[in-house]
Protein backbone atom coordinates (compact mmCIF):
# COMPACT_ATOMS: atom_id res chain seq x y z
CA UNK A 1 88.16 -276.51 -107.83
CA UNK A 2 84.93 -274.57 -108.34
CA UNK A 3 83.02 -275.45 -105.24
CA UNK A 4 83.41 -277.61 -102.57
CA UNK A 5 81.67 -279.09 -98.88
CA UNK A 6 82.53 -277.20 -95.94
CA UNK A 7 82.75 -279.36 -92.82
CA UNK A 8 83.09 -278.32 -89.31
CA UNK A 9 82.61 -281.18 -86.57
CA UNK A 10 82.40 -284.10 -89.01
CA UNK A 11 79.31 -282.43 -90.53
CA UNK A 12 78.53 -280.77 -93.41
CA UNK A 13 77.55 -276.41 -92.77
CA UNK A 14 77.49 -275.57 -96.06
CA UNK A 15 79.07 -275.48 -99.46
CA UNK A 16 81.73 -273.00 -101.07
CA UNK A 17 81.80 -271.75 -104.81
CA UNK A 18 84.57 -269.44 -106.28
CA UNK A 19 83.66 -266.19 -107.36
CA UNK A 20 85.63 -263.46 -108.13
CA UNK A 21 87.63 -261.92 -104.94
CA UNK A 22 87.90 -265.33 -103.66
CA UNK A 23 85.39 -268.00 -102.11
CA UNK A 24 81.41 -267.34 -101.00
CA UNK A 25 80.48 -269.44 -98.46
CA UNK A 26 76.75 -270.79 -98.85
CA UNK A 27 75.40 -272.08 -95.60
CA UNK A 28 73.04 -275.56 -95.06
CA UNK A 29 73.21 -275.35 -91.37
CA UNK A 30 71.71 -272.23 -89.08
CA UNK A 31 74.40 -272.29 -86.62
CA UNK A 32 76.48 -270.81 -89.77
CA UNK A 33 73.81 -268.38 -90.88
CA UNK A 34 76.25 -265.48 -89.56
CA UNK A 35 78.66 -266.42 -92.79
CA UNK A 36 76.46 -266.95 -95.19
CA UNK A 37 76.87 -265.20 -98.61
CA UNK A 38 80.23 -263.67 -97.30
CA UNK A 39 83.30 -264.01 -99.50
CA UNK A 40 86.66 -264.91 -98.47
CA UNK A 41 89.85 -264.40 -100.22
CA UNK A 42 91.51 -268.09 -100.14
CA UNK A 43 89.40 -271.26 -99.21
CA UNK A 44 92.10 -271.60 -95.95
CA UNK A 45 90.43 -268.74 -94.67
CA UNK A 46 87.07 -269.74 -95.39
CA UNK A 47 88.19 -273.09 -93.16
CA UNK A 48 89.39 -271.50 -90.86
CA UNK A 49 86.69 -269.13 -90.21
CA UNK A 50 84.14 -271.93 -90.32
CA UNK A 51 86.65 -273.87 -87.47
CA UNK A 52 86.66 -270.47 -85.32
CA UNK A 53 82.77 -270.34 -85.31
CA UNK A 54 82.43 -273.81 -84.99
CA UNK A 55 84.94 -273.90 -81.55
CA UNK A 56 83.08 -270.51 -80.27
CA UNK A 57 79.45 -272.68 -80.48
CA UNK A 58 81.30 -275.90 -79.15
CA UNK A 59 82.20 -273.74 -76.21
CA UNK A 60 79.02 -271.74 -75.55
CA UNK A 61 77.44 -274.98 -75.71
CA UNK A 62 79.93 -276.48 -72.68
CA UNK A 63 79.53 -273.65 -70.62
CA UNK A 64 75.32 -273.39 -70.13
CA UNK A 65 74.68 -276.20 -67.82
């Protein structure tokens, strides 16, 4: 596996491609933009740094009223 979609929320934020050292995320979607470019050792923790992020925004979004 060379490069894959990243989802987060049944919707696509961007794409991964392996590198050397690991995985570099490549954002499509702004709310991401804080990621993009940065490499991550294993794709799980790509995931699951795209599923933090994605829960932090799902909450700041719950909380403004």
């Amino acid at each position: 596996m060379d490069r894959f979609v990243v989802e987060a929320d049944h919707r696509v934020v961007g794409i991964a491609i392996r590198v050397p050292g690991g995985f570099r995320f490549v954002c499509s979607d702004p709310d991401f933009q804080e990621m993009d470019r940065k490499v991550f050792p294993r794709a799980r923790a790509l995931a699951s740094s795209v599923a933090e992020l994605a829960k932090a925004r799902r909450s700041a979004t719950n909380t403004v009223h």
